[in-house]
C-alpha atoms as a PDB file:
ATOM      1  CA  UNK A   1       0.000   0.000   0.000  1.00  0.00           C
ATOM      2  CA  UNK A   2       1.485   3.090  -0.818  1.00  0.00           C
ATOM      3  CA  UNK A   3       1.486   6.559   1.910  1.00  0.00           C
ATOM      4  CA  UNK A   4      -1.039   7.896  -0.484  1.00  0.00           C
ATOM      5  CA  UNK A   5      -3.901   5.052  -0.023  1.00  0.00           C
ATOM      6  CA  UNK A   6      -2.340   4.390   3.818  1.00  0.00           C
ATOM      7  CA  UNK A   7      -3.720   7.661   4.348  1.00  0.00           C
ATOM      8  CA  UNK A   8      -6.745   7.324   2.807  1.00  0.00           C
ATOM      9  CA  UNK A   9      -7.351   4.064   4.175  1.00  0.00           C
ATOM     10  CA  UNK A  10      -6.036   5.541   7.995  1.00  0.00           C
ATOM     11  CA  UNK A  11      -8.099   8.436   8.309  1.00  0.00           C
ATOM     12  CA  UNK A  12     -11.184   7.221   6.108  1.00  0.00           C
ATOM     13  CA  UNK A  13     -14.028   4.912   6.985  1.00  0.00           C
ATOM     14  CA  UNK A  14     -12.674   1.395   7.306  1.00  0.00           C
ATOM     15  CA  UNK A  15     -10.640   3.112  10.680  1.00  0.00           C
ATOM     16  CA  UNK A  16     -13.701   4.373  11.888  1.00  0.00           C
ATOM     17  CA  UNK A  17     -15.503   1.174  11.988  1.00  0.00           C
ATOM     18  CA  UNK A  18     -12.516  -0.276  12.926  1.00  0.00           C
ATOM     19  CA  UNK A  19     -12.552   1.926  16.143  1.00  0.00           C
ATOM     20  CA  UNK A  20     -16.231   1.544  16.845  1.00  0.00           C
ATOM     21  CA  UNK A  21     -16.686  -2.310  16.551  1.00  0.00           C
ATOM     22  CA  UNK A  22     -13.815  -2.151  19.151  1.00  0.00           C
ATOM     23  CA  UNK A  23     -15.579   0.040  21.740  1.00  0.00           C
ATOM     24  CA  UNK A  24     -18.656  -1.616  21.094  1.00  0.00           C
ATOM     25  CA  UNK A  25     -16.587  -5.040  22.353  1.00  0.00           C
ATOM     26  CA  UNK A  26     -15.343  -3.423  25.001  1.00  0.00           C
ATOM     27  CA  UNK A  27     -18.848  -1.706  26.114  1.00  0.00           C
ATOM     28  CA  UNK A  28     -20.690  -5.398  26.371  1.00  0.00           C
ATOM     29  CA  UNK A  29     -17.348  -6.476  28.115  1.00  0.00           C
ATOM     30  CA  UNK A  30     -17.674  -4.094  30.750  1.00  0.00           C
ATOM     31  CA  UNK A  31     -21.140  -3.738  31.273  1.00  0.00           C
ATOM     32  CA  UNK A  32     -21.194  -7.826  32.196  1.00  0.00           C
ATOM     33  CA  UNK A  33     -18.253  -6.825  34.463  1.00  0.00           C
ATOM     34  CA  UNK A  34     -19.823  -4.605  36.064  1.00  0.00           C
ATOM     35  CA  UNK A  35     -23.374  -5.934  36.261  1.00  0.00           C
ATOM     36  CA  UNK A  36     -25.482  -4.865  33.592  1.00  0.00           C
ATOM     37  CA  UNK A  37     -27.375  -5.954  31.169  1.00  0.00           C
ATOM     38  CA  UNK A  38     -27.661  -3.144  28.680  1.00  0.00           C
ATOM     39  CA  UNK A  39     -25.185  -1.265  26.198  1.00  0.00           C
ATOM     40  CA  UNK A  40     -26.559   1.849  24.505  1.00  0.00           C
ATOM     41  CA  UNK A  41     -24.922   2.251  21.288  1.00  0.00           C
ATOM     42  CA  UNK A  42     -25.459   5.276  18.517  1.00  0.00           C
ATOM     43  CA  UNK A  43     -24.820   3.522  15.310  1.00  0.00           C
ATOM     44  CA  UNK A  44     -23.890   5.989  12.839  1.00  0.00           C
ATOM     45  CA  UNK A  45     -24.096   9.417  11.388  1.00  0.00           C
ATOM     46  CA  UNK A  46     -24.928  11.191   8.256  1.00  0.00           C
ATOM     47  CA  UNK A  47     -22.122  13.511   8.037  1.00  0.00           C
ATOM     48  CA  UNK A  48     -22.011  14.415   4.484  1.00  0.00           C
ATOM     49  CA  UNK A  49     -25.364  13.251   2.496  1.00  0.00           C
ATOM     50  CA  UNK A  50     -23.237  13.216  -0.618  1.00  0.00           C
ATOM     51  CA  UNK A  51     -20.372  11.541  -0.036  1.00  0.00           C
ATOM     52  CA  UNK A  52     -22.448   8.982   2.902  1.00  0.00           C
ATOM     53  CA  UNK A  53     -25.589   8.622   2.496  1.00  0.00           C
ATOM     54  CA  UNK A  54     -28.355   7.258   4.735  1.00  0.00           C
ATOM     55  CA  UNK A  55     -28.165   4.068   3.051  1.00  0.00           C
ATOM     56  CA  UNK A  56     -24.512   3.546   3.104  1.00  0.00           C
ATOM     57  CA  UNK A  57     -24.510   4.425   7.086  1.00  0.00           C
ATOM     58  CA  UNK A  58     -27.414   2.142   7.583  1.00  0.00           C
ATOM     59  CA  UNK A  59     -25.665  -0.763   5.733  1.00  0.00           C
ATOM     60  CA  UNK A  60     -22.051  -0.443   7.502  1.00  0.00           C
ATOM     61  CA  UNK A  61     -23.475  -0.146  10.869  1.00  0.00           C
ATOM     62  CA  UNK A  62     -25.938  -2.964  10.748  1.00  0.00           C
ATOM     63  CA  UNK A  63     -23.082  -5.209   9.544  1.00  0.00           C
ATOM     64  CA  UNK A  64     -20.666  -3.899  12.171  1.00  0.00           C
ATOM     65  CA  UNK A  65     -23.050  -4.774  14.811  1.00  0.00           C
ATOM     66  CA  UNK A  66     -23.785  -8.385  13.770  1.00  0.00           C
ATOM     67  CA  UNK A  67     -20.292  -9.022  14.702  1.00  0.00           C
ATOM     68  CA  UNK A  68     -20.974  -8.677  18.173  1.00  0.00           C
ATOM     69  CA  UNK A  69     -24.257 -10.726  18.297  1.00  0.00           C
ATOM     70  CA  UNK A  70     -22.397 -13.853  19.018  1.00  0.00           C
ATOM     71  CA  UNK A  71     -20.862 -11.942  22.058  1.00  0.00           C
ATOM     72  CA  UNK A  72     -23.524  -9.847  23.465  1.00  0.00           C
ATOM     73  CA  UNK A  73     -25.426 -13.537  23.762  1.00  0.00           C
ATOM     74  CA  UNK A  74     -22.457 -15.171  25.485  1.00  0.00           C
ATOM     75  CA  UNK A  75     -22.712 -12.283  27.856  1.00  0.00           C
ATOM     76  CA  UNK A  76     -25.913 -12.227  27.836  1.00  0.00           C
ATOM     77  CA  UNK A  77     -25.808  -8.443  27.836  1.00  0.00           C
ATOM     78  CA  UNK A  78     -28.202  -6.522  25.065  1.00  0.00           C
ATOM     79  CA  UNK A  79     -27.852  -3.831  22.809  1.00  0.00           C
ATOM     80  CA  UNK A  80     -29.611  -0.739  22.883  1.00  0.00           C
ATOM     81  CA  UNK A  81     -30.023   1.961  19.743  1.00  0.00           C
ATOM     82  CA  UNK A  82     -30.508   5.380  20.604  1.00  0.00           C
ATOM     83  CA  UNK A  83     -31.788   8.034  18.200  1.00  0.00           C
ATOM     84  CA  UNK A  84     -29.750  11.317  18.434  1.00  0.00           C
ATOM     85  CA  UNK A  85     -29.521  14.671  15.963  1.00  0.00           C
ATOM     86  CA  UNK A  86     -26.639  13.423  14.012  1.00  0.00           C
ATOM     87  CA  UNK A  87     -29.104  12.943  10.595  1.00  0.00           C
ATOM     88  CA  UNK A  88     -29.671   9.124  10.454  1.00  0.00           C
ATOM     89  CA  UNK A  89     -32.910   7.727  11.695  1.00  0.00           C
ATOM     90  CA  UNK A  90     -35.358  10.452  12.820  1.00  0.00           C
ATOM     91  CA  UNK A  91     -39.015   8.415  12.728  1.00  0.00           C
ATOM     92  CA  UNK A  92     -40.414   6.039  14.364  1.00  0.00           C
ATOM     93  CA  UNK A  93     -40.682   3.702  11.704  1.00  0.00           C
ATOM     94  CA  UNK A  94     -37.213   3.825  11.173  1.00  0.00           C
ATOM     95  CA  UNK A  95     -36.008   2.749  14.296  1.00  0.00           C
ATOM     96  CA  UNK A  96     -38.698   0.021  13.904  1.00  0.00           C
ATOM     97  CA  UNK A  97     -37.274  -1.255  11.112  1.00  0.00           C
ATOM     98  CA  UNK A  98     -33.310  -0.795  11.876  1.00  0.00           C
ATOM     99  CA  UNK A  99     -33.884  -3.514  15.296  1.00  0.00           C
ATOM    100  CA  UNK A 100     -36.159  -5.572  13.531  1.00  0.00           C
ATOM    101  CA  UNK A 101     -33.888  -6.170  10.527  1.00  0.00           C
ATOM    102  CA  UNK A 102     -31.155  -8.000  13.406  1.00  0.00           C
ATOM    103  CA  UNK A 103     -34.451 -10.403  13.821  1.00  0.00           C
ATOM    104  CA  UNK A 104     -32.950 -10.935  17.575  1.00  0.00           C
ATOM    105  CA  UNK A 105     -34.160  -9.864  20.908  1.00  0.00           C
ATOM    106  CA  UNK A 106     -30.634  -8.957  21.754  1.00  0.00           C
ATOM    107  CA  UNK A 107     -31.069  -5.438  20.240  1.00  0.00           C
ATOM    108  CA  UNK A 108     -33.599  -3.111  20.840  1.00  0.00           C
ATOM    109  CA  UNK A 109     -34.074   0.727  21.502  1.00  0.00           C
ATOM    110  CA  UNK A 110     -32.837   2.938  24.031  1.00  0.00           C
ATOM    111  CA  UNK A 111     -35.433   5.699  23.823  1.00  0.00           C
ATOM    112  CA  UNK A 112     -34.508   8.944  24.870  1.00  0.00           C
ATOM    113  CA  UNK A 113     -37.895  11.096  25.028  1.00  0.00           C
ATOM    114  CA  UNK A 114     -36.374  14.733  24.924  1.00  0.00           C
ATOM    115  CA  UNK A 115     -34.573  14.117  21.848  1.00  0.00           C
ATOM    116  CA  UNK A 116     -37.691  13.709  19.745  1.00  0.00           C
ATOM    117  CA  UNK A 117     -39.340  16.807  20.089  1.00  0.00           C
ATOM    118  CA  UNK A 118     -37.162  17.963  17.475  1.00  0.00           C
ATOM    119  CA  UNK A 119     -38.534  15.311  15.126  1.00  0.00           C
ATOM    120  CA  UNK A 120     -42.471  16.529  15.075  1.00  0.00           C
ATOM    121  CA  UNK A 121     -43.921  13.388  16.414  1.00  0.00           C
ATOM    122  CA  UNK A 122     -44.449  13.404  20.824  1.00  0.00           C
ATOM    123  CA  UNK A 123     -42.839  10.788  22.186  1.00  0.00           C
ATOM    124  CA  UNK A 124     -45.514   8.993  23.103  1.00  0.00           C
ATOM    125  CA  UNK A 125     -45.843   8.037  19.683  1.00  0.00           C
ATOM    126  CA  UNK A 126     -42.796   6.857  19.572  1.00  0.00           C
ATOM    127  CA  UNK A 127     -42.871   4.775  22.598  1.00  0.00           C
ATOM    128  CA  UNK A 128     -46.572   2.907  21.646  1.00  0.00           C
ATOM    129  CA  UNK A 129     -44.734   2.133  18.225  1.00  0.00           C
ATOM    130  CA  UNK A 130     -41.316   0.756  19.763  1.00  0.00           C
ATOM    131  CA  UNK A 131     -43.673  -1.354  22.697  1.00  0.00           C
ATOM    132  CA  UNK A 132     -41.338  -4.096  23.341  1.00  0.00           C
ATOM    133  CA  UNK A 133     -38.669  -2.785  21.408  1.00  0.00           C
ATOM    134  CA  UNK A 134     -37.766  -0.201  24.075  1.00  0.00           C
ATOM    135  CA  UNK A 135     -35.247  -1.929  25.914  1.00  0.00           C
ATOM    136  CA  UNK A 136     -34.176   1.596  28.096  1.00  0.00           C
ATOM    137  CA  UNK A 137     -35.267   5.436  28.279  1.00  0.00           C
ATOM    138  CA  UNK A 138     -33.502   8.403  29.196  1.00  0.00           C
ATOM    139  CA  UNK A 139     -34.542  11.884  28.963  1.00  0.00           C
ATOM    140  CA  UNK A 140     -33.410  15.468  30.513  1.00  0.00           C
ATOM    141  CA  UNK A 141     -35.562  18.501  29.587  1.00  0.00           C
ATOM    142  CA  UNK A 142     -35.763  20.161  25.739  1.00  0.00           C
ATOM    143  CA  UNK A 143     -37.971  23.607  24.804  1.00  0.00           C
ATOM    144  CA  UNK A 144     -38.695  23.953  21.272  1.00  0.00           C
ATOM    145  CA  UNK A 145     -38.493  27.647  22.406  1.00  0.00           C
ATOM    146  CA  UNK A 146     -35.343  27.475  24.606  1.00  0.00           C
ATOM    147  CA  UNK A 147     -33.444  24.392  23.813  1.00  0.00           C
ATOM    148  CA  UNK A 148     -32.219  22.290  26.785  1.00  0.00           C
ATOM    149  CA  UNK A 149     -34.154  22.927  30.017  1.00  0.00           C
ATOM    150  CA  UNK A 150     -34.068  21.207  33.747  1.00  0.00           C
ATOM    151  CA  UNK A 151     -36.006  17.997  33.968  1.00  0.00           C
ATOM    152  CA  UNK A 152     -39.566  19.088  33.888  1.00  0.00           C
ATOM    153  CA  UNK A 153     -39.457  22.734  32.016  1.00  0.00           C
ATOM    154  CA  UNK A 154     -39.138  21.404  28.618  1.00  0.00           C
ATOM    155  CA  UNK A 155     -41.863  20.415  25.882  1.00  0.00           C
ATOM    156  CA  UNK A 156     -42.111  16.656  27.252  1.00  0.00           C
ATOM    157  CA  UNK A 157     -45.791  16.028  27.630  1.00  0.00           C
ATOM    158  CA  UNK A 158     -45.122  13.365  31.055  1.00  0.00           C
ATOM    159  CA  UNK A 159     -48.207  12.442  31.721  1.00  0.00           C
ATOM    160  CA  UNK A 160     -48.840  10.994  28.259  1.00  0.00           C
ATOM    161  CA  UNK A 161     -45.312   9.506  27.854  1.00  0.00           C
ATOM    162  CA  UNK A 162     -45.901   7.582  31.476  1.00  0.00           C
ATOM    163  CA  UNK A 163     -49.467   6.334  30.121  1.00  0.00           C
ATOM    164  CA  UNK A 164     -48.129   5.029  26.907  1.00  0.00           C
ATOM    165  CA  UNK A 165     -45.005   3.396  28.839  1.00  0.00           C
ATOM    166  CA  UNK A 166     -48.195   1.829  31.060  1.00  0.00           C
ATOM    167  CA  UNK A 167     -49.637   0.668  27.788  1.00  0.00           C
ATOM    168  CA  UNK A 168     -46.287  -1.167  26.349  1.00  0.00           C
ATOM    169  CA  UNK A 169     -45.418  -2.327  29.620  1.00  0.00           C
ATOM    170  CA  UNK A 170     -42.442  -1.056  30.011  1.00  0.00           C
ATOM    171  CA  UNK A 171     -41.558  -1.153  33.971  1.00  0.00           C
ATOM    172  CA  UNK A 172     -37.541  -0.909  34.457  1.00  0.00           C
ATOM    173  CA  UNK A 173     -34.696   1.933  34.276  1.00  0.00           C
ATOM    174  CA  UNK A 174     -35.517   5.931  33.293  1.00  0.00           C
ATOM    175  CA  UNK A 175     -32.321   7.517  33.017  1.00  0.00           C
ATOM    176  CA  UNK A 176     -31.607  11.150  33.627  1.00  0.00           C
ATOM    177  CA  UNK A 177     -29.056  12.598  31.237  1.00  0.00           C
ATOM    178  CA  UNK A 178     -27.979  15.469  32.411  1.00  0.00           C
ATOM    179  CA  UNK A 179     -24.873  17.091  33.745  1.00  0.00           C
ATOM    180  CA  UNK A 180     -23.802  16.311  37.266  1.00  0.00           C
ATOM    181  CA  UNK A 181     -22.628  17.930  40.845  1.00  0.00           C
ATOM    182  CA  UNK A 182     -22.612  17.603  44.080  1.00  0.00           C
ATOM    183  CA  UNK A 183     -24.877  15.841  46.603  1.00  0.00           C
ATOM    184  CA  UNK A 184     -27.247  19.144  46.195  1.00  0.00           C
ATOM    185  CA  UNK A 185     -27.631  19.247  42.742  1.00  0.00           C
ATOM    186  CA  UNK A 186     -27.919  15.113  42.262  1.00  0.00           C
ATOM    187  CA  UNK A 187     -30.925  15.597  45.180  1.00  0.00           C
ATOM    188  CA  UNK A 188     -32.474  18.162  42.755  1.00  0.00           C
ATOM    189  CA  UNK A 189     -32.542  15.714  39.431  1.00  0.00           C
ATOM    190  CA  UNK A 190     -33.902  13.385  41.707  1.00  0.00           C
ATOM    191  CA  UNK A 191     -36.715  15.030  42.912  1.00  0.00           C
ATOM    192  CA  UNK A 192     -37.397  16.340  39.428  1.00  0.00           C
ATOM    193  CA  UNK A 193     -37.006  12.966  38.008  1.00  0.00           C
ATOM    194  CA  UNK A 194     -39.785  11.960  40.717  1.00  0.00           C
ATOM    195  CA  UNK A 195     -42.169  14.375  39.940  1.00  0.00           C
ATOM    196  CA  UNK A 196     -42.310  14.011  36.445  1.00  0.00           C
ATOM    197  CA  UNK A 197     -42.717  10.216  36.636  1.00  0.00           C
ATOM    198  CA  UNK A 198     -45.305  10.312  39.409  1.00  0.00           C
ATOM    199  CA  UNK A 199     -42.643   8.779  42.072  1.00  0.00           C
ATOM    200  CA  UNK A 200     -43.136   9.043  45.869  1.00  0.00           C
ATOM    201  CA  UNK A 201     -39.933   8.909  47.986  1.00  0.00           C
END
């Protein structure tokens, strides 16, 4: 290989996925260390729609992640896919059909709820379409009108996203993520976190 195409090949895609597959490894590795049972993973982004397209992204990432299958059910340990702003899967329907395509309960969705009120469609929407897809949620606080808000001040219509988690039956973790402090501040996401889902302390 000559420096030309080293560099090419060094600082171009194949490196990338090269990279990810390994922290991916490493992720499942150390969440069965450590006693979980969930990885959250972000599988790709649309940087440049005309030199990678949502179709190439889609393709490279679904075949990066079936390399890890075999692990992830030795671990026993699942995969997660989150939907974030980085231009590759932004409906519902999408995310629907990116798990189903692995035709394996090891990978699902980690749902964040604040995230999609950027997209149009309330996350309830999104959450009675996942149903047993949704492996995890996570959510902080996002205004249409002023961007990221505490837990509670944003757009997030709770009482709908908590009847439509009732509805899938989705029972386990919601995940604050949000920036942290000391014992003061964590007591404050707390208590926000239990008013919004209707906890009692």
């Amino acid at each position: 290989m000559n420096r030309l195409a080293r560099l090419v090949h060094e600082s171009g895609i194949p490196v990338t996925l090269s990279k990810g597959l390994e922290g991916l490894t490493t992720a499942l590795n150390d969440c069965k260390f450590y006693g979980g049972d969930t990885v959250l993973l972000v599988p790709g982004k649309v940087t440049n729609p005309d030199t990678e397209n949502y179709e190439q992204v889609w393709q490279r990432s679904q075949e990066e992640v079936r390399k890890v299958l075999p692990l992830a059910d030795q671990l026993g340990i699942k995969i997660a896919i989150e939907v974030v702003w980085n231009n590759f899967i932004t409906k519902p329907e999408q995310l629907i059909e990116y798990v189903d395509q692995f035709k394996t309960p090891t990978v699902g969705a980690y749902f964040d709820c604040s995230n999609m009120i950027k997209f149009g469609v309330p996350p309830a929407e999104w959450i009675r379409k996942l149903g047993k897809r949704m492996l995890k949620m996570d959510f902080k606080g996002y205004s249409k009108a002023k961007q990221w808000v505490p837990i509670g001040e944003g757009d997030e219509d709770w009482p709908e996203v908590l009847k439509a988690c009732a509805e899938v039956g989705y029972n386990t973790w919601a995940t604050s993520e949000v920036g942290g402090g000391g014992e003061e501040h964590l007591l404050g996401i707390a208590a926000r976190m239990d008013k919004v889902l209707g906890l009692k302390r």
